[in-house]
N, C-alpha and C. Protein backbone atom coordinates (compact mmCIF):
# COMPACT_ATOMS: atom_id res chain seq x y z
N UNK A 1 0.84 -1.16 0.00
CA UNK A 1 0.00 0.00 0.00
C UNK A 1 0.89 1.24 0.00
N UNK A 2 0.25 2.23 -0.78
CA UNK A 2 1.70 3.40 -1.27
C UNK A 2 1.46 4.43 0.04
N UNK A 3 0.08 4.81 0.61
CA UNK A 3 -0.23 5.51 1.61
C UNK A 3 -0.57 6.77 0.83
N UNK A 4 -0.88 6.87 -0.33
CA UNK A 4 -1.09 8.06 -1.04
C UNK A 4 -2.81 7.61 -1.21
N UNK A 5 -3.14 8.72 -0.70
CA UNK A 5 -4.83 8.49 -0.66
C UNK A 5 -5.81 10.04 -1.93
N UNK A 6 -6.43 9.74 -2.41
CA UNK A 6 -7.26 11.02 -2.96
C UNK A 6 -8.13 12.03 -1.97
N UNK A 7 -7.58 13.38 -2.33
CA UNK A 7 -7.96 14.34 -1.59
C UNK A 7 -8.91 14.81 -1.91
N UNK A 8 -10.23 15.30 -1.38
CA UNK A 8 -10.97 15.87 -2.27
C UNK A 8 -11.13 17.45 -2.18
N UNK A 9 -10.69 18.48 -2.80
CA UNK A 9 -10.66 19.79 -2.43
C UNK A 9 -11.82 20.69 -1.58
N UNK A 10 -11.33 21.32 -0.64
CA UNK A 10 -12.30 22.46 -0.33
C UNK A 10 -13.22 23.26 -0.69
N UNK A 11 -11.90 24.16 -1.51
CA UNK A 11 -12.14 25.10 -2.61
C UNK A 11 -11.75 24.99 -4.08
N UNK A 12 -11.87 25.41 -4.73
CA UNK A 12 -11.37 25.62 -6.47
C UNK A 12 -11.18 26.92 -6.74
N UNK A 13 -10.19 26.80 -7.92
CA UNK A 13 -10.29 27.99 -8.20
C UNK A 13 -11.21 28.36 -9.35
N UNK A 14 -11.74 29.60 -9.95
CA UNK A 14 -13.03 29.98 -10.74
C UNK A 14 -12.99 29.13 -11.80
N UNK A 15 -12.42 29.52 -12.42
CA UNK A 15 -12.28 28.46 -13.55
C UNK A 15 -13.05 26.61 -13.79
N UNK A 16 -12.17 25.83 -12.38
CA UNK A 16 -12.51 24.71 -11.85
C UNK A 16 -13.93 24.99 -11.73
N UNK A 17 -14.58 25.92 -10.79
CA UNK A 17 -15.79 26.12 -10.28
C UNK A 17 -16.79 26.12 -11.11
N UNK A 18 -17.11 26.78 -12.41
CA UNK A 18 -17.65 26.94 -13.09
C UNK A 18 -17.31 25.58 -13.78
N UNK A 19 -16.80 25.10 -14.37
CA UNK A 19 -16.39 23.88 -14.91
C UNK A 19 -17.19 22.61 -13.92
N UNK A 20 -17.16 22.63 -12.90
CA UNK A 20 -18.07 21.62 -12.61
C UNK A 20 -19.40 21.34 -12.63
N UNK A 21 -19.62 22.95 -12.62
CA UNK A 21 -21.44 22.51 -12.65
C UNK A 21 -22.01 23.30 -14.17
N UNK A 22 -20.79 23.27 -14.74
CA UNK A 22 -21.34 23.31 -16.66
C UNK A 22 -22.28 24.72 -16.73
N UNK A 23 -21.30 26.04 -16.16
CA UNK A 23 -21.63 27.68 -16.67
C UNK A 23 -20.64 27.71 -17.06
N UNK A 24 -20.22 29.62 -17.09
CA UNK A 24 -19.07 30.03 -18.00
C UNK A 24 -19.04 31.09 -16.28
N UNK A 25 -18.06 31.38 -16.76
CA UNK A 25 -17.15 32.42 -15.77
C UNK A 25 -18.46 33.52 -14.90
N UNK A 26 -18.62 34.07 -16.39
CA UNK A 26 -19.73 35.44 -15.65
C UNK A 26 -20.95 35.22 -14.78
N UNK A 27 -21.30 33.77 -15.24
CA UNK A 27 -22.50 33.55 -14.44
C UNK A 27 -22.02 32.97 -12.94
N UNK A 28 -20.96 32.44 -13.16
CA UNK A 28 -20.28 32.12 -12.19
C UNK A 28 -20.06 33.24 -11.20
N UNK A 29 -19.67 34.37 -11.80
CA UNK A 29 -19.29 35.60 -10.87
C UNK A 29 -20.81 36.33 -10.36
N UNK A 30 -21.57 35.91 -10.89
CA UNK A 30 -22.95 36.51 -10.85
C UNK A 30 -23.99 35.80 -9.58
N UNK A 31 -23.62 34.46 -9.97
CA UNK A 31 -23.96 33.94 -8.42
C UNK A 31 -22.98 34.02 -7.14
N UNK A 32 -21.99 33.98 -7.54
CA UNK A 32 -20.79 35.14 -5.88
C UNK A 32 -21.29 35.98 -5.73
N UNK A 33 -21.85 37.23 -6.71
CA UNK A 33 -22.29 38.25 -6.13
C UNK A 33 -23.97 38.25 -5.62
N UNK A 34 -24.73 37.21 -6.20
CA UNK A 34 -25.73 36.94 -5.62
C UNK A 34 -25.79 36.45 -4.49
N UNK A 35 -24.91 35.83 -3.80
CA UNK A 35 -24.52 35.47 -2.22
C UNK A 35 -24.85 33.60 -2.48
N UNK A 36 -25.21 33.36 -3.80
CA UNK A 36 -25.71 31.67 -3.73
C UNK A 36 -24.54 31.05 -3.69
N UNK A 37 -22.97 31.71 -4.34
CA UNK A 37 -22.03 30.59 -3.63
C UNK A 37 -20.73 31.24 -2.83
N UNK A 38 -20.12 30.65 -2.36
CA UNK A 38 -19.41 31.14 -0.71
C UNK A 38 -17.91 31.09 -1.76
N UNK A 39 -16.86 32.54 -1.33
CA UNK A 39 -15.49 32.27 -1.84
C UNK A 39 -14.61 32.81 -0.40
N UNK A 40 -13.33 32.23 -0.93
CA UNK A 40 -12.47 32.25 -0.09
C UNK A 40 -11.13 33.14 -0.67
N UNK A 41 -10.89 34.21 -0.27
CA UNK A 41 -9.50 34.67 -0.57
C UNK A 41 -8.16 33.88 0.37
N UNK A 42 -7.28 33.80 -0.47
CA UNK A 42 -5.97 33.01 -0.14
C UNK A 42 -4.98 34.33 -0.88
N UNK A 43 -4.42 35.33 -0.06
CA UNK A 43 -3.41 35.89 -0.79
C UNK A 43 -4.37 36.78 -1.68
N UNK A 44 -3.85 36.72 -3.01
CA UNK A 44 -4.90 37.63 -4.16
C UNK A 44 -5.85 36.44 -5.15
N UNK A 45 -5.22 35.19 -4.51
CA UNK A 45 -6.82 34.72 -5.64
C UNK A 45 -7.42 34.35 -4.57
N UNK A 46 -8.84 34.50 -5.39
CA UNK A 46 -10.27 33.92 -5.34
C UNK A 46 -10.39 32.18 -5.36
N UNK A 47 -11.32 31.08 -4.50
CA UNK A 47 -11.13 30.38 -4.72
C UNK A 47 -12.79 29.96 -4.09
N UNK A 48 -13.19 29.08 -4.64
CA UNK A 48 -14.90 29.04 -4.62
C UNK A 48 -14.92 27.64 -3.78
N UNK A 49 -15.56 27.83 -2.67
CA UNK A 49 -16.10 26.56 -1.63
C UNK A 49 -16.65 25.03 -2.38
N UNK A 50 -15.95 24.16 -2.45
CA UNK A 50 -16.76 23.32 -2.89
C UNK A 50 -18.41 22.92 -2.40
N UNK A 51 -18.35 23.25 -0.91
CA UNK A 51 -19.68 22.61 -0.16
C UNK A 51 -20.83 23.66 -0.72
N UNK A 52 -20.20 25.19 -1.20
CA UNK A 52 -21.33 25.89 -1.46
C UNK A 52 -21.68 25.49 -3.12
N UNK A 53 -20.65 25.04 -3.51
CA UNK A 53 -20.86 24.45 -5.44
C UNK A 53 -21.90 22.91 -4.70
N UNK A 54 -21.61 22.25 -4.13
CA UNK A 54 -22.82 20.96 -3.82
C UNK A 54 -24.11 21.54 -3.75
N UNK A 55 -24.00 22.70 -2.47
CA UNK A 55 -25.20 22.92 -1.65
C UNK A 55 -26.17 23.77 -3.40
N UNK A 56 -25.68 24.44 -3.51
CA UNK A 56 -25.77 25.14 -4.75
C UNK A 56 -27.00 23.95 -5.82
N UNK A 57 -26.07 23.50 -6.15
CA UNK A 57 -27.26 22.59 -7.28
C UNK A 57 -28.03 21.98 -6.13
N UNK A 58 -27.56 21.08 -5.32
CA UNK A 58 -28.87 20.40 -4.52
C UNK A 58 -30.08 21.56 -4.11
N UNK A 59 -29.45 22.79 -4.47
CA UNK A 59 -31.02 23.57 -3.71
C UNK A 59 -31.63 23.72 -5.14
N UNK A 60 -31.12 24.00 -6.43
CA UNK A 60 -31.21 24.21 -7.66
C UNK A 60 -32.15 22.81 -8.10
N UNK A 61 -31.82 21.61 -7.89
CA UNK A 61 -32.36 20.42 -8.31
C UNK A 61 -33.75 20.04 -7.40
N UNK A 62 -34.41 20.62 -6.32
CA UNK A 62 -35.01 20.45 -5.53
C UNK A 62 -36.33 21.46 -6.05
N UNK A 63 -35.68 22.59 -6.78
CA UNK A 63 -36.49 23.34 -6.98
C UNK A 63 -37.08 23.21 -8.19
N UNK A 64 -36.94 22.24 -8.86
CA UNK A 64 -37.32 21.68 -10.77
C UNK A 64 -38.23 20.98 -10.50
């Protein structure tokens, strides 16, 4: 056993973020500023909560 296990990230950065739940950047920045998903500054980048990208569609999919 190598002891190397998969991490699963916190945060992402925008790019990643938008990329997982299949928008583009602006809409991406549009729900940060709508307060629907949570970011984290590290230094000067931006980096988007994974739990608020989950919580995000599960409230989105609940509501269809």
């Amino acid at each position: 056993m190598s002891g190397h296990q998969l991490v699963e990230p916190i945060c992402v950065r925008v790019n990643d973020a938008a990329r997982m739940i299949g928008i583009g950047r602006t809409k991406l920045y549009e729900l940060i500023s709508a307060g629907e998903l949570e970011t984290v500054k590290i230094g000067n980048a931006t980096r988007v909560t994974t739990a608020s990208l989950y919580g995000y569609v599960e409230r989105r999919s609940k509501s269809n």
